[in-house]
PDB file of N, CA and C in Angstrom:
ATOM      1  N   UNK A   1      45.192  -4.449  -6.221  1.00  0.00           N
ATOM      2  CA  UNK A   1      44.078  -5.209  -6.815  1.00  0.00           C
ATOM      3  C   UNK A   1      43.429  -4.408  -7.932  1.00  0.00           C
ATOM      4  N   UNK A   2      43.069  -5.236  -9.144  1.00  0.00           N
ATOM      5  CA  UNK A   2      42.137  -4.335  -9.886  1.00  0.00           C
ATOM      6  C   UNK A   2      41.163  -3.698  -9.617  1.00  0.00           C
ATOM      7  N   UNK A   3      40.347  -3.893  -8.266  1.00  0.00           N
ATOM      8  CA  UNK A   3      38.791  -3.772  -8.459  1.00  0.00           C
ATOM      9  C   UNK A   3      39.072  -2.606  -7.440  1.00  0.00           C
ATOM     10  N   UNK A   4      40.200  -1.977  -7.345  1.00  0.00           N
ATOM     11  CA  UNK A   4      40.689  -1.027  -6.453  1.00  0.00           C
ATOM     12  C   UNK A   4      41.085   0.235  -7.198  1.00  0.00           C
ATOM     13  N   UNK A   5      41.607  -0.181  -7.843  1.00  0.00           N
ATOM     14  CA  UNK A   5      42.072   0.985  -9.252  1.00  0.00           C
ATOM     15  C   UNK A   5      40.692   1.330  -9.849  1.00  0.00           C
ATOM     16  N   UNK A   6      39.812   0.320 -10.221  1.00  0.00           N
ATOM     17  CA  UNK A   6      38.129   0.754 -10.888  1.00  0.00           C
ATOM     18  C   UNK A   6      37.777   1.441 -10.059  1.00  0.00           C
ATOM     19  N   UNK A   7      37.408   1.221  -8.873  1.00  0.00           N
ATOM     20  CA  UNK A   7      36.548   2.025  -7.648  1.00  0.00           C
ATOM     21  C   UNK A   7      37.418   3.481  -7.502  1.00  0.00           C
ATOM     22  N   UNK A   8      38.355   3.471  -7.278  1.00  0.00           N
ATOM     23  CA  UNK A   8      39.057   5.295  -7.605  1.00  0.00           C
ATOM     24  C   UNK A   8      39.092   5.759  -9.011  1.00  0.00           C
ATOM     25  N   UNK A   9      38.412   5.081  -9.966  1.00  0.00           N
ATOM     26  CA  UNK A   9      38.548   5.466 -11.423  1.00  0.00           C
ATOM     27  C   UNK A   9      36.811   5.662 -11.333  1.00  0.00           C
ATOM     28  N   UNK A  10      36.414   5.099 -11.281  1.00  0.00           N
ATOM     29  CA  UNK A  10      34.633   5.565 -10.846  1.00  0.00           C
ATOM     30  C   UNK A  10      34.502   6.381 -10.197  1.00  0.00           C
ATOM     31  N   UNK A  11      34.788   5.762  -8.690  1.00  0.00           N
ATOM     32  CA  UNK A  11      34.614   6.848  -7.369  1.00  0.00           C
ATOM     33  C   UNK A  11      35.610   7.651  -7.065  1.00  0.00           C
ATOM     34  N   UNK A  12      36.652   7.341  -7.422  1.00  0.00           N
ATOM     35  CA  UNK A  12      37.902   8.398  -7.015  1.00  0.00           C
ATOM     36  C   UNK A  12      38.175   8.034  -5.619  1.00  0.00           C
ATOM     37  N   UNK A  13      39.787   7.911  -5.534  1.00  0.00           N
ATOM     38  CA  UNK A  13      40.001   8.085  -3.927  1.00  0.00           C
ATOM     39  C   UNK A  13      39.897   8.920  -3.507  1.00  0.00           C
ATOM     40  N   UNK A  14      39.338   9.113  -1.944  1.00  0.00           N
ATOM     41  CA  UNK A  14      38.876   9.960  -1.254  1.00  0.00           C
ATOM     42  C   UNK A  14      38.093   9.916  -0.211  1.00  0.00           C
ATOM     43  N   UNK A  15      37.798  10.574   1.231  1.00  0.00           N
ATOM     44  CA  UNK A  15      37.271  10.386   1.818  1.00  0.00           C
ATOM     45  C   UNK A  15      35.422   9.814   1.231  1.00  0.00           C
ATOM     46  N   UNK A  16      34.945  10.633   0.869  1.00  0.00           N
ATOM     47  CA  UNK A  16      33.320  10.227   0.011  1.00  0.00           C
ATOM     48  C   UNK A  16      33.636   9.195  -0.821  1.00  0.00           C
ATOM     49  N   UNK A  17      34.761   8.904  -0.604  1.00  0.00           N
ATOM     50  CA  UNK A  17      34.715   6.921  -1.552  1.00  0.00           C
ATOM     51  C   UNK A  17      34.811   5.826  -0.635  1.00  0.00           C
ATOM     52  N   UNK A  18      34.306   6.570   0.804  1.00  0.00           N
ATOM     53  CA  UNK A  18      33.964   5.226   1.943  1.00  0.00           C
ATOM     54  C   UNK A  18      32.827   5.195   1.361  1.00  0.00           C
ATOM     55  N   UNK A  19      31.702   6.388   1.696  1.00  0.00           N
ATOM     56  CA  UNK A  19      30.468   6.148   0.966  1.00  0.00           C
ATOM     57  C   UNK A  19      29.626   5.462   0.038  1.00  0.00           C
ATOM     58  N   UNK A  20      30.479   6.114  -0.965  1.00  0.00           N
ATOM     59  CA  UNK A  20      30.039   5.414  -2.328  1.00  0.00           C
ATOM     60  C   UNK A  20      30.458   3.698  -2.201  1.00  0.00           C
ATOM     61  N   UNK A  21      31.318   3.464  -1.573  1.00  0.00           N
ATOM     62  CA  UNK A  21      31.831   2.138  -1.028  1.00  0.00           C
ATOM     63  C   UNK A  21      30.982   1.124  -0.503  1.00  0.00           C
ATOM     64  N   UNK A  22      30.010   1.511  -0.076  1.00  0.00           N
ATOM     65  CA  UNK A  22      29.063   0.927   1.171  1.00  0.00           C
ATOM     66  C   UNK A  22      27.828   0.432  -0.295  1.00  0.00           C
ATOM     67  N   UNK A  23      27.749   1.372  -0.887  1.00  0.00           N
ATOM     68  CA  UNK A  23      26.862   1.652  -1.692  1.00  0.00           C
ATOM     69  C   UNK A  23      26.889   0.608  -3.319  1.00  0.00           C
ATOM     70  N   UNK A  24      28.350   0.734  -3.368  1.00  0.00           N
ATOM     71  CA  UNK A  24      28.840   0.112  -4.257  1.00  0.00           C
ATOM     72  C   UNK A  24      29.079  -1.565  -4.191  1.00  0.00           C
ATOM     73  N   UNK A  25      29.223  -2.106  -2.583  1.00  0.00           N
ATOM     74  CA  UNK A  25      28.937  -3.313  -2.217  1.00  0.00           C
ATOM     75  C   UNK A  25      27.522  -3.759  -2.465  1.00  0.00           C
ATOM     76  N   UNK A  26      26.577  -3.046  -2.199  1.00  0.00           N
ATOM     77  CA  UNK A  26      25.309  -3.143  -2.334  1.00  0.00           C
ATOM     78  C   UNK A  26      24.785  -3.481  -3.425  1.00  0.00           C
ATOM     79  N   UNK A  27      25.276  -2.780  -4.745  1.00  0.00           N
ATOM     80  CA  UNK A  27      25.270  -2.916  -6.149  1.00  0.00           C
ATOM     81  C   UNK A  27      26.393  -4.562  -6.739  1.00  0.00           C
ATOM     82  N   UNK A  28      27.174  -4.391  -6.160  1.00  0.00           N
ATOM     83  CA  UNK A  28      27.498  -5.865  -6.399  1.00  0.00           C
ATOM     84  C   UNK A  28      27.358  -6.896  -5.913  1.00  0.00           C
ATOM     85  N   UNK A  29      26.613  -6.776  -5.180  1.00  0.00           N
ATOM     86  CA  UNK A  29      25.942  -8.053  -4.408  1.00  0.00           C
ATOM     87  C   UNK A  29      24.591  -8.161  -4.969  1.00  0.00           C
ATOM     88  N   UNK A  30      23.722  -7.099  -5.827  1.00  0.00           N
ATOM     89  CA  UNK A  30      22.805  -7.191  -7.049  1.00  0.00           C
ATOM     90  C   UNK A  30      21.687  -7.421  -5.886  1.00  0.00           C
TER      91      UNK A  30
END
């Protein structure tokens, strides 16, 4: 998916990109 490749290009894969994950739903849900 694209919005999968953005989020490891922002956040990077990685464990601390559950985090930012949680965080990042939050922000797109505005």
């Amino acid at each position: 998916m694209t919005m999968e490749k953005y989020r490891c290009a922002i956040i990077g894969c990685g464990g601390r990109a559950h985090g930012h994950a949680k965080a990042y739903q939050l922000v797109d849900r505005g």
